[in-house]
N, C-alpha and C. Protein backbone atom coordinates (compact mmCIF):
# COMPACT_ATOMS: atom_id res chain seq x y z
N UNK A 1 4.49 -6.08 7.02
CA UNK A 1 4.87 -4.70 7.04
C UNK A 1 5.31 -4.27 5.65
N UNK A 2 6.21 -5.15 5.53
CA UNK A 2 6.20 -4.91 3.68
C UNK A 2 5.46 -4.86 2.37
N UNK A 3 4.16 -5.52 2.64
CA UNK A 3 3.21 -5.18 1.73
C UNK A 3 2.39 -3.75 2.16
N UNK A 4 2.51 -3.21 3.46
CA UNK A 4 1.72 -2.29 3.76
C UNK A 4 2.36 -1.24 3.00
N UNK A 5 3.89 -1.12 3.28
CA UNK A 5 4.82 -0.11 2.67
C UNK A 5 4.78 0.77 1.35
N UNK A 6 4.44 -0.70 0.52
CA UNK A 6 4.62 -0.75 -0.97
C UNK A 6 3.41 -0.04 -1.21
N UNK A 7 2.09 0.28 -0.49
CA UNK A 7 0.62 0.69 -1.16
C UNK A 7 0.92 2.35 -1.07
N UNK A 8 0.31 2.83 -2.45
CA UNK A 8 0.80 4.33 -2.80
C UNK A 8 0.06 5.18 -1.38
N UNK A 9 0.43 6.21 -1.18
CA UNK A 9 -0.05 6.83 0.48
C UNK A 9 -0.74 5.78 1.28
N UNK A 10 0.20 4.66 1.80
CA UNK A 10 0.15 3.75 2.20
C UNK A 10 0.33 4.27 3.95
N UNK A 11 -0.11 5.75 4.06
CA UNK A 11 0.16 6.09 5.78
C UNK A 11 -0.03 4.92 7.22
N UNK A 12 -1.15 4.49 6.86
CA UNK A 12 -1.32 3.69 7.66
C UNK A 12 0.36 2.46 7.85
N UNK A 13 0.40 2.03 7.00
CA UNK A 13 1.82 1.18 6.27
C UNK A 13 3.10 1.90 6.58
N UNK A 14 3.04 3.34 6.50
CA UNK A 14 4.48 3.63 6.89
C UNK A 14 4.48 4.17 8.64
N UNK A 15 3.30 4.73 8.71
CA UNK A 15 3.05 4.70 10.43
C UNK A 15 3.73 3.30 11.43
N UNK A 16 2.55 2.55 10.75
CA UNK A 16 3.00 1.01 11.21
C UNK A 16 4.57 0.59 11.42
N UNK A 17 5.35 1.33 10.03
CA UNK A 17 6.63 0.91 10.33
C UNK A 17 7.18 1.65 10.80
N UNK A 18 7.09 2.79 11.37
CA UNK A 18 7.87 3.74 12.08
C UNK A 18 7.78 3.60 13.19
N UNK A 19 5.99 3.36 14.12
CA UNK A 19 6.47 2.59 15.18
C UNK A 19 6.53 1.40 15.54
N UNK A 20 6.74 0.48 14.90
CA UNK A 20 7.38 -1.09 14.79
C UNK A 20 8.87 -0.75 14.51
N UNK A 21 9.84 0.28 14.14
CA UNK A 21 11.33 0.60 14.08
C UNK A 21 11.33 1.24 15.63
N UNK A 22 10.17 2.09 16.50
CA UNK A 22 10.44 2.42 17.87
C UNK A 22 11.18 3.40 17.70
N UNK A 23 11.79 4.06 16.95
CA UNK A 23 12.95 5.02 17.08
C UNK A 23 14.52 4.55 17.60
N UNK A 24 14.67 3.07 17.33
CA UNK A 24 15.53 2.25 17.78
C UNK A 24 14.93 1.65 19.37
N UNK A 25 14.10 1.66 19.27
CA UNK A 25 13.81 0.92 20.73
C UNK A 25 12.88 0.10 20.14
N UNK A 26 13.08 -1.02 20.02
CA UNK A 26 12.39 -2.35 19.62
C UNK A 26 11.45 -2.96 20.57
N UNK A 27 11.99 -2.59 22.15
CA UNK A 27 11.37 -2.76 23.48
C UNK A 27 10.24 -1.65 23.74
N UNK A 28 9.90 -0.93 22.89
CA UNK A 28 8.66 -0.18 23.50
C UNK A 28 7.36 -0.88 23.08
N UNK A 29 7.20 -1.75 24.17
CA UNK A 29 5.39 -2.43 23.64
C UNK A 29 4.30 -1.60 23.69
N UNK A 30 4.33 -0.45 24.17
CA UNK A 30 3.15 0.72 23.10
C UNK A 30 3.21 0.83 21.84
N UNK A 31 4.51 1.25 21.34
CA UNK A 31 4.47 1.70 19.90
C UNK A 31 4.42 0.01 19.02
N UNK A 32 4.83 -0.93 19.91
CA UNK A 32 5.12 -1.96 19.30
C UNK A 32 3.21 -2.34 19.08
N UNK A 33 2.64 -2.20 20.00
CA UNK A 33 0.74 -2.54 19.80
C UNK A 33 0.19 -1.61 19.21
N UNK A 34 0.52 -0.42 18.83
CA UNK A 34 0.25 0.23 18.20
C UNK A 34 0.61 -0.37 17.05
N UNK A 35 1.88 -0.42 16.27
CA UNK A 35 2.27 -1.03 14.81
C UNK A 35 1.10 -1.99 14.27
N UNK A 36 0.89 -2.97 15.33
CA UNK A 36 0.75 -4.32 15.50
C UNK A 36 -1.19 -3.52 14.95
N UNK A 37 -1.88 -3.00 15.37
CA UNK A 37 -3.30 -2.71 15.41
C UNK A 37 -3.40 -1.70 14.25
N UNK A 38 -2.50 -0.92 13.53
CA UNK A 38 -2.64 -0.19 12.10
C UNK A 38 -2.42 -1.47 10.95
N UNK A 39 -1.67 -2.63 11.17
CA UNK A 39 -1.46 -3.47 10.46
C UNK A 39 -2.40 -4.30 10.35
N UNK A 40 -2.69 -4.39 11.22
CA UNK A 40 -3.88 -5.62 11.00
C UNK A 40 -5.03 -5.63 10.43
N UNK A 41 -5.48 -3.59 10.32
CA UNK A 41 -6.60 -3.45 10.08
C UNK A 41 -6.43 -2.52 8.31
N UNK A 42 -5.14 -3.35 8.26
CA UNK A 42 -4.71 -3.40 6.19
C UNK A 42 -4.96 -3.84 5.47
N UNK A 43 -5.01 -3.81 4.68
CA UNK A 43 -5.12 -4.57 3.49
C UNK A 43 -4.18 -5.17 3.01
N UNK A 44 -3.27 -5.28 3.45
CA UNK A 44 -1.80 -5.60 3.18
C UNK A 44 -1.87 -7.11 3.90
N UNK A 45 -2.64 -7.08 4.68
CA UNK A 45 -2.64 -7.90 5.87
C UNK A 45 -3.37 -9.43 4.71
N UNK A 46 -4.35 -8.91 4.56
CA UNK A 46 -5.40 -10.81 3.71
C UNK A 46 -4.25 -10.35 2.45
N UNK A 47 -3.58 -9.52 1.62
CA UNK A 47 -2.65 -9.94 0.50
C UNK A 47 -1.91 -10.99 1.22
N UNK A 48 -0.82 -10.62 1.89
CA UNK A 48 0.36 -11.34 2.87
C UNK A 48 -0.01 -12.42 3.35
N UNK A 49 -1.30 -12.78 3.60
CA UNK A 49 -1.96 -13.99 4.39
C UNK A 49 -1.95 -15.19 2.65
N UNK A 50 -2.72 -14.17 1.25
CA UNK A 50 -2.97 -15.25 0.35
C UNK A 50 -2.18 -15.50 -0.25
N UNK A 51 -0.68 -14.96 0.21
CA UNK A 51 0.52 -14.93 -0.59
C UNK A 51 1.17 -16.46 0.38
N UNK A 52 1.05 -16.39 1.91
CA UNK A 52 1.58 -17.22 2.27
C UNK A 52 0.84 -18.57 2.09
N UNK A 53 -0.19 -18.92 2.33
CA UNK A 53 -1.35 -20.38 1.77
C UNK A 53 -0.84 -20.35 0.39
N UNK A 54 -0.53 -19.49 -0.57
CA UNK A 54 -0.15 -19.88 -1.92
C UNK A 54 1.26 -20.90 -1.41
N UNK A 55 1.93 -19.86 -0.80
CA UNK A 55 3.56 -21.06 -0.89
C UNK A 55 3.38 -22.26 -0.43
N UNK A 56 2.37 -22.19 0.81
CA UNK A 56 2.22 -23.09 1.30
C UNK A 56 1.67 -24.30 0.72
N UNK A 57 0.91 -24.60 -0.62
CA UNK A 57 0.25 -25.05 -1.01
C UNK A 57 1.38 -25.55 -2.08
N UNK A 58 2.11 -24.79 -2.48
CA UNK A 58 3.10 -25.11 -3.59
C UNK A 58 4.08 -25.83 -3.02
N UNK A 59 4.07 -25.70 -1.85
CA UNK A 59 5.58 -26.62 -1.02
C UNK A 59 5.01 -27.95 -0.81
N UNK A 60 3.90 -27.78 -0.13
CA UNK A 60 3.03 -29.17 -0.31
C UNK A 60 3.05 -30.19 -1.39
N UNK A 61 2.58 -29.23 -2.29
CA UNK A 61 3.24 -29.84 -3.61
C UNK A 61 4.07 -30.87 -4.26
N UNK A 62 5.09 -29.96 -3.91
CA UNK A 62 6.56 -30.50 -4.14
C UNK A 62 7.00 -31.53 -2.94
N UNK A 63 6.37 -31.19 -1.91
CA UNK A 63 6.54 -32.21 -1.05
C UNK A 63 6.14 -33.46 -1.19
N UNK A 64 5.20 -33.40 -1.60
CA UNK A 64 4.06 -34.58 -2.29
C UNK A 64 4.90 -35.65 -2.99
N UNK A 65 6.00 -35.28 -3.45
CA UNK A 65 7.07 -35.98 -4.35
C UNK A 65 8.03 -36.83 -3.20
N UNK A 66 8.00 -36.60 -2.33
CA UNK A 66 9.18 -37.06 -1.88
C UNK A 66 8.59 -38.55 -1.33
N UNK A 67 9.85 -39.79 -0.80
CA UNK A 67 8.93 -40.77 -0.30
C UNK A 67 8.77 -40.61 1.25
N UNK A 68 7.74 -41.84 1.37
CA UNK A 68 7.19 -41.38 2.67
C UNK A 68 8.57 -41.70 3.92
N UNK A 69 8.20 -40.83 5.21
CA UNK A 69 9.46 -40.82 5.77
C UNK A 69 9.88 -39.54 6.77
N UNK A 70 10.57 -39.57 7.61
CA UNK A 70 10.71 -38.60 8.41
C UNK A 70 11.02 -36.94 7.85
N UNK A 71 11.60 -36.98 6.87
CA UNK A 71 12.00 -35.49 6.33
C UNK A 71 11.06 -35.45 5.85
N UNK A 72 9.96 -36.56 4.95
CA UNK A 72 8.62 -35.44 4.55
C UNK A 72 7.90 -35.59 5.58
N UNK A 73 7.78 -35.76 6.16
CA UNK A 73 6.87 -35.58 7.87
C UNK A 73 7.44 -34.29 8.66
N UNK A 74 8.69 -34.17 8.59
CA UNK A 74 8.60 -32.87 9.18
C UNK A 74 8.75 -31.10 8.20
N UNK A 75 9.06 -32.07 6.50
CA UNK A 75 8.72 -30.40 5.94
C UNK A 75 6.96 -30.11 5.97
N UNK A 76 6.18 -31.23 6.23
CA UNK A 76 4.43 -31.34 5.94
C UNK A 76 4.35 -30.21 7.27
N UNK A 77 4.78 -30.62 8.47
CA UNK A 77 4.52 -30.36 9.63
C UNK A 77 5.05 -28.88 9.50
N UNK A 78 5.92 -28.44 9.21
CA UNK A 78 6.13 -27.00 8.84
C UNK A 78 5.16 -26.22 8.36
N UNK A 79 5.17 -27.05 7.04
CA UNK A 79 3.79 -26.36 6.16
C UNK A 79 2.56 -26.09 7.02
N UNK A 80 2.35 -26.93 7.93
CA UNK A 80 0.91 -26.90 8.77
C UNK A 80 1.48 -25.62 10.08
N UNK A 81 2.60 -25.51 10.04
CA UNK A 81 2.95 -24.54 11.41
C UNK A 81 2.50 -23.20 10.68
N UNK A 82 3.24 -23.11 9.48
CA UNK A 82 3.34 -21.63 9.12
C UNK A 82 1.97 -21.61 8.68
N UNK A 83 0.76 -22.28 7.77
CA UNK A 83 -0.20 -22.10 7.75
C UNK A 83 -1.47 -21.67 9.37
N UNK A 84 -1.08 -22.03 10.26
CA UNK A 84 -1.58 -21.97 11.91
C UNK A 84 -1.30 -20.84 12.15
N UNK A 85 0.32 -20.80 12.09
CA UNK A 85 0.85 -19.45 12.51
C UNK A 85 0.30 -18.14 11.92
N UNK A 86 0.32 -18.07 10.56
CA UNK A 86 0.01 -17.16 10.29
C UNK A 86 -1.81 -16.16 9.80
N UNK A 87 -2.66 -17.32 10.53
CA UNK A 87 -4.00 -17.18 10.36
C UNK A 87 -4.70 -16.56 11.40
C-alpha cells in the first residue's frame, strides 16, 4: 500500500488506501476486496515484490555466515516463508 501511495496521481494507490482504512471499519470485506483488487493490479505491487526477494536474498546472505544449527535453520526457514508468502 505504501509503494502505491508514493506514485505521483497515484489514484488507484490512494483509493486502495481509503478503502483498506474502511472509514474506520477494518471489518468491511467489500471495501476490504476492493483495496485488495486496485492493488494488485499496480505497479507498486512487482516494485514491493522485487524489493522483498532483494532482502530476502541479502538475509540469506548474512545468514550464510552463521554455523550450521538450529537458529540458522529457522532464520533460512523464514526467509523461505516470506519469499512463499509474498509471491
Amino acid at each position: 500500500m505504501l509503494y502505491a501511495l508514493r506514485f505521483t496521481g497515484g489514484v488507484p494507490g490512494r483509493r486502495a488506501a481509503a478503502l483498506a482504512a474502511g472509514g474506520g471499519r477494518p471489518d468491511d470485506e467489500a471495501l476490504l476486496a476492493e483495496a485488495l483488487t486496485l492493488l494488485r493490479g499496480h505497479q507498486a505491487m512487482k516494485e514491493s515484490r522485487a524489493d522483498v526477494l532483494n532482502w530476502v536474498h541479502e538475509a540469506r546472505t548474512s545468514i550464510s555466515a552463521l554455523p550450521d544449527g538450529p537458529a540458522r535453520a529457522a532464520f533460512l526457514a523464514l526467509c523461505h516463508f516470506v519469499e512463499k508468502r509474498t509471491g
